[in-house]
C-alpha atoms as a PDB file:
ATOM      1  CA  UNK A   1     -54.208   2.684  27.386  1.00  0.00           C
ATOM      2  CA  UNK A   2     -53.765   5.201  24.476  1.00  0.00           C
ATOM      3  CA  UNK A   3     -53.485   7.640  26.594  1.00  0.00           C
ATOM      4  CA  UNK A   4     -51.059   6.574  29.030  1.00  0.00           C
ATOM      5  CA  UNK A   5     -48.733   5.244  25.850  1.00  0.00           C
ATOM      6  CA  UNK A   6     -49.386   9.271  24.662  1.00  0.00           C
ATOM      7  CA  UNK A   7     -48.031  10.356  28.110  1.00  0.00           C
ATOM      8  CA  UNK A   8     -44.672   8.316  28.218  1.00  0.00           C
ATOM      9  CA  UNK A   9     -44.268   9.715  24.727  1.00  0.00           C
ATOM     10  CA  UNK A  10     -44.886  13.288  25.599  1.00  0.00           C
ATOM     11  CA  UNK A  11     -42.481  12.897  28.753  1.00  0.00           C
ATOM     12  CA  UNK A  12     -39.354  11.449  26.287  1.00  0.00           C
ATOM     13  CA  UNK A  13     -39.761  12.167  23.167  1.00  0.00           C
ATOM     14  CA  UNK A  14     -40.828  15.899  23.578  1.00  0.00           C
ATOM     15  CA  UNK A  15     -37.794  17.244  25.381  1.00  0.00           C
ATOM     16  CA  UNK A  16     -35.839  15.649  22.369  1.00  0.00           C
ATOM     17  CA  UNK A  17     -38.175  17.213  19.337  1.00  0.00           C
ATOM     18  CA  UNK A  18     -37.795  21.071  21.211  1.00  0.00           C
ATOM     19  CA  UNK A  19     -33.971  20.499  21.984  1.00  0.00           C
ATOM     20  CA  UNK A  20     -32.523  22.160  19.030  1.00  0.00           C
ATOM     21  CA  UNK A  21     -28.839  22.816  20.269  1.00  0.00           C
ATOM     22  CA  UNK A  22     -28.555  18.638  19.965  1.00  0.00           C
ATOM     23  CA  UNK A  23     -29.862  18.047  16.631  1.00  0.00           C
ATOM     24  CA  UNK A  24     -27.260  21.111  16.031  1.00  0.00           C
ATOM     25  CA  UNK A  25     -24.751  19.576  17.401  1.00  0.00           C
ATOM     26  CA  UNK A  26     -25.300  16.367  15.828  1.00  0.00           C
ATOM     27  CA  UNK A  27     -25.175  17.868  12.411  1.00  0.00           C
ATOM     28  CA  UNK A  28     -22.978  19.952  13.171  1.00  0.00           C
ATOM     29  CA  UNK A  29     -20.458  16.858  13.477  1.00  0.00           C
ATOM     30  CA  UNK A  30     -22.051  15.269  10.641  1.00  0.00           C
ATOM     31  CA  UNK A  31     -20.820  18.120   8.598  1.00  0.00           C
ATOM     32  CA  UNK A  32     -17.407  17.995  10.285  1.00  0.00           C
ATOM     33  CA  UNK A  33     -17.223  14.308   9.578  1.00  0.00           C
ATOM     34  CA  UNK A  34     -17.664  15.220   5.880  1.00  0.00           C
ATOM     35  CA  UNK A  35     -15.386  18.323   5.608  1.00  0.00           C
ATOM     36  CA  UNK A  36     -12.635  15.750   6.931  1.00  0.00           C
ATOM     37  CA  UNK A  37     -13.369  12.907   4.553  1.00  0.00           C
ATOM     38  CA  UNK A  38     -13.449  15.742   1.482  1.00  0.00           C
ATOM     39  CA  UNK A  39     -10.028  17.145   3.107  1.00  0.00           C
ATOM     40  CA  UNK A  40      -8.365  13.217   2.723  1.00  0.00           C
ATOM     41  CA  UNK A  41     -10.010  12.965  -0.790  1.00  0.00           C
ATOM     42  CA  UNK A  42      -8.661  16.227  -1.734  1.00  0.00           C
ATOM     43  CA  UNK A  43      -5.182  15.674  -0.744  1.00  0.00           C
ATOM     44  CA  UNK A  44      -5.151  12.467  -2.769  1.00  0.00           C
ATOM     45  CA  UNK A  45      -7.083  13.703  -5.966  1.00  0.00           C
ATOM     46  CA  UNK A  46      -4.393  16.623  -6.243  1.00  0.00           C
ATOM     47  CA  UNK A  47      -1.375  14.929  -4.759  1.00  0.00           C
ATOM     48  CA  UNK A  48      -0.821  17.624  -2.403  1.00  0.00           C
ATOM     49  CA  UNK A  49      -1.026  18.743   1.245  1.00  0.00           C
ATOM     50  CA  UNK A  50      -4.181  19.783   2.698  1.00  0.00           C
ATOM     51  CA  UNK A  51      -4.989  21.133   5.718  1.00  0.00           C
ATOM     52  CA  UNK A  52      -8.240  20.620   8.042  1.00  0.00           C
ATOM     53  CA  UNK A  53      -7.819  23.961  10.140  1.00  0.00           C
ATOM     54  CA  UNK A  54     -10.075  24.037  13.258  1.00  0.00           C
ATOM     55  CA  UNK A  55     -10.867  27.263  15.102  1.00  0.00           C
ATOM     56  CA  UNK A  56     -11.817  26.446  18.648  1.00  0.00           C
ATOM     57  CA  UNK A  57     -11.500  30.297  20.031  1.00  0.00           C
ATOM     58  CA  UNK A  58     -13.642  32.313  17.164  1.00  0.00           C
ATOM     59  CA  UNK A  59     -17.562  32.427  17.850  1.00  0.00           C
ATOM     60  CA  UNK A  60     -19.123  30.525  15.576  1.00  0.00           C
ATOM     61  CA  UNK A  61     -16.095  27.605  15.700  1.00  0.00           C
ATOM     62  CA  UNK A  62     -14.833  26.742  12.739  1.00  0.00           C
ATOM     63  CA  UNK A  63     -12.890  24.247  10.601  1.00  0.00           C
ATOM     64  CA  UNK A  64     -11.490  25.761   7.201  1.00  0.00           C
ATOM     65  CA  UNK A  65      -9.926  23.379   4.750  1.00  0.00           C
ATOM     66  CA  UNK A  66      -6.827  25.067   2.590  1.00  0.00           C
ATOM     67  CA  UNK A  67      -4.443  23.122   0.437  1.00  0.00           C
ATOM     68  CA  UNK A  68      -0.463  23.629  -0.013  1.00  0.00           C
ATOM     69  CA  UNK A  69       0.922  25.228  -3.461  1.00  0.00           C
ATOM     70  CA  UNK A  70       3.312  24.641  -4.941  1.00  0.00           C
ATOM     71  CA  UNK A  71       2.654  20.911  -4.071  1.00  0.00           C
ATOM     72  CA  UNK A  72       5.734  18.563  -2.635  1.00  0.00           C
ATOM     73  CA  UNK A  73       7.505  21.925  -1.344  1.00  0.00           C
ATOM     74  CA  UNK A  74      10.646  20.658   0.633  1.00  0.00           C
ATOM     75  CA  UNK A  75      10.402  22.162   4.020  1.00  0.00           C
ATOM     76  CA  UNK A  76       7.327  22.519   6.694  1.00  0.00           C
ATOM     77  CA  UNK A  77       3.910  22.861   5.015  1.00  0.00           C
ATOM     78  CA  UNK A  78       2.520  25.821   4.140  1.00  0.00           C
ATOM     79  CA  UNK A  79      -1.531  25.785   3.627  1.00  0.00           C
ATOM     80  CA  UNK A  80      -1.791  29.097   1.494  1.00  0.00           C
ATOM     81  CA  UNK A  81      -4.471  28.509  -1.279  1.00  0.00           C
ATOM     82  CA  UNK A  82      -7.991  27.795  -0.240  1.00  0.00           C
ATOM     83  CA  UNK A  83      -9.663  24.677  -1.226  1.00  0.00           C
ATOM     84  CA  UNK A  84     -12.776  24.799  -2.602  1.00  0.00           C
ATOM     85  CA  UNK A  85     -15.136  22.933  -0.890  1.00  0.00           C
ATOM     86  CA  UNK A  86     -17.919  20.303  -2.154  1.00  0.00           C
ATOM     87  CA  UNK A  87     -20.503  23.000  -1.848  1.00  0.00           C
ATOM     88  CA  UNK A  88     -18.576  25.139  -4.281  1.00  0.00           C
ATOM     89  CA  UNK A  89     -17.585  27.987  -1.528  1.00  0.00           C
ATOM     90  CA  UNK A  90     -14.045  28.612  -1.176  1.00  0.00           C
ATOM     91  CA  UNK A  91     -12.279  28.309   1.383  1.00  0.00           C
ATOM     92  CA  UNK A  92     -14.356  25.409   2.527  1.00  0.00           C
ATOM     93  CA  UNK A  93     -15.554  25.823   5.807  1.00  0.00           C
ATOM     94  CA  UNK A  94     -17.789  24.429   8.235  1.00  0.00           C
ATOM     95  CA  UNK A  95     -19.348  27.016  10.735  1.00  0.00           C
ATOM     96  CA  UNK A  96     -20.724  25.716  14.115  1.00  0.00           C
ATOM     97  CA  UNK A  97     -24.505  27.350  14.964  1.00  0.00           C
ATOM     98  CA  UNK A  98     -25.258  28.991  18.153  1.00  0.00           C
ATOM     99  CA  UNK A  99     -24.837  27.060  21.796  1.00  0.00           C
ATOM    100  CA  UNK A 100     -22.757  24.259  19.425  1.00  0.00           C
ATOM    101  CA  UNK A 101     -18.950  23.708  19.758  1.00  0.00           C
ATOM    102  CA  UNK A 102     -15.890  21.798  19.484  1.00  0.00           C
ATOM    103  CA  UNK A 103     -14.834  20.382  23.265  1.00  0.00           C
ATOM    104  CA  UNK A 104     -11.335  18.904  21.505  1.00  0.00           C
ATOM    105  CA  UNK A 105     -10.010  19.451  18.548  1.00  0.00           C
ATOM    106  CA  UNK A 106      -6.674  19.454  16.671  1.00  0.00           C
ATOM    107  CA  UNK A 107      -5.825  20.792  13.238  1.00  0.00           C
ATOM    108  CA  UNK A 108      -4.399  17.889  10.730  1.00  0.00           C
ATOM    109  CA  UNK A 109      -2.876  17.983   7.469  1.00  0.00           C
ATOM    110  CA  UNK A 110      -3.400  14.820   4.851  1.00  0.00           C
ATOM    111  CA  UNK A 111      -0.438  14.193   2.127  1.00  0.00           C
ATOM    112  CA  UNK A 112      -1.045  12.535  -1.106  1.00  0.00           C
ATOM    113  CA  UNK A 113      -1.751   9.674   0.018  1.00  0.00           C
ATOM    114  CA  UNK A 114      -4.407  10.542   2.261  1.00  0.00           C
ATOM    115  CA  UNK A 115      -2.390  10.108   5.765  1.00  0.00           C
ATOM    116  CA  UNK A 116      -2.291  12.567   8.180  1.00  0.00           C
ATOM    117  CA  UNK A 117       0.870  14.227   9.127  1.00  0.00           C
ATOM    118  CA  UNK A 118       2.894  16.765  11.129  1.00  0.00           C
ATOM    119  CA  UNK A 119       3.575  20.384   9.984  1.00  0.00           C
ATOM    120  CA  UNK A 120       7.360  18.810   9.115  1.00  0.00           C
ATOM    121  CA  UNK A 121       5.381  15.816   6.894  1.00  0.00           C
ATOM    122  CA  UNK A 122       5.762  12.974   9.364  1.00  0.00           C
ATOM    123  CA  UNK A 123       3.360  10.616   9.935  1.00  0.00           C
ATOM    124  CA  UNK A 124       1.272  10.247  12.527  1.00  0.00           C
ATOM    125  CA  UNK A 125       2.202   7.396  15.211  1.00  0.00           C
ATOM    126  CA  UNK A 126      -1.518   7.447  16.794  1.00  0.00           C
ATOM    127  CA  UNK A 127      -4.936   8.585  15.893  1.00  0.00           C
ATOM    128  CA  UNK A 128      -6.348  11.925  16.103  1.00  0.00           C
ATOM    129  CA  UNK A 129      -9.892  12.326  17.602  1.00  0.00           C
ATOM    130  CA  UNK A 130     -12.491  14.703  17.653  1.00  0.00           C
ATOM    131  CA  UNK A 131     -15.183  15.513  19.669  1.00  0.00           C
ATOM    132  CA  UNK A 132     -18.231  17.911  19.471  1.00  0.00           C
ATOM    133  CA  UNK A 133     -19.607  19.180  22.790  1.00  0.00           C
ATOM    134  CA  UNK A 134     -23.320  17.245  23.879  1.00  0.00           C
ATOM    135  CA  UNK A 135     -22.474  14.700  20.959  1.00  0.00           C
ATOM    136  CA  UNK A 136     -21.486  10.875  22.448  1.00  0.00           C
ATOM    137  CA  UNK A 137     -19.506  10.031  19.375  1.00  0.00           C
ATOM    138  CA  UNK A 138     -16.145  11.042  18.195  1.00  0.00           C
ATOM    139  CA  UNK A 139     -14.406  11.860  15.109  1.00  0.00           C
ATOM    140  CA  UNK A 140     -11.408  10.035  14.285  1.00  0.00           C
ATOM    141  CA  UNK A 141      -8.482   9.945  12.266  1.00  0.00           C
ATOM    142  CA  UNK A 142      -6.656   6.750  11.910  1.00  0.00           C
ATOM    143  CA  UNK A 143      -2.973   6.897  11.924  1.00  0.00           C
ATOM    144  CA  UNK A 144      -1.400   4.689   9.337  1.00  0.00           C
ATOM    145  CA  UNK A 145      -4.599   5.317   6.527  1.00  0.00           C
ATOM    146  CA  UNK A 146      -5.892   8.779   6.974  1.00  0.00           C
ATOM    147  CA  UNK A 147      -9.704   6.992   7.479  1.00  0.00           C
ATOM    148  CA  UNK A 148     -12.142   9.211   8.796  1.00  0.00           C
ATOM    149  CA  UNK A 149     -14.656   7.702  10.709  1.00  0.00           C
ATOM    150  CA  UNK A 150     -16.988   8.102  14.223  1.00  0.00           C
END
């Protein structure tokens, strides 16, 4: 009986242990999840724009989080000083590993009060998501709040 419970474990659970590129890709959104939240917190701790850049068409993919200065400029947002991120580096960024990659993903920008808006600072009317490839859950972004969750 031992045995036969060993072989049902060897035929699922061994494909999972020696499948890096989805424990990858799981932390890899993880991280992403995190970056985001920081980005929100950020904007609110310094009362000023910050922007959750993603780049979907460099190898590794990326998302790079960058803040606006001076803060409450009047016209379209400029991101132009880098944020540092809760790992000390600066510009914060999160860098996909090999095989791992965004499927959809669109760049966002919290105000002070943590809500996401456009490049021209209005809010968002819907939620943003985000979604790593081989990874079931999504990221996303509520509307009204700025609440980052999967």
């Amino acid at each position: 009986m031992v045995l036969v419970l060993l072989g049902v474990l060897a035929v699922f659970a061994a494909p999972r242990l020696f499948n890096s590129s989805d424990v990858y890709a799981r932390g890899f959104h993880d991280e992403t999840l995190a970056y985001l939240r920081y980005a929100q917190k950020a904007a609110i701790a310094q009362r000023r724009m910050v922007c959750a850049t993603f780049d979907t068409t460099a190898t590794p993919n990326t998302l790079t989080l960058t803040m606006e200065s001076p803060p409450n400029a009047p016209a379209a947002v400029v991101c132009n000083v880098n944020l540092t991120g809760p790992k000390g580096e600066s510009p914060a960024k999160v860098a996909a590993k090999s095989g791992v990659a965004y499927s959809s993903a669109t760049s966002l920008i919290f105000n002070g009060l943590g809500q996401p808006v456009s490049s021209a600072r209005a809010p968002f009317s819907t939620s943003t998501t985000i979604q790593i490839a081989t990874v079931s859950s999504t990221i996303t972004v509520e509307a009204a709040t700025g609440y980052v969750h999967d």
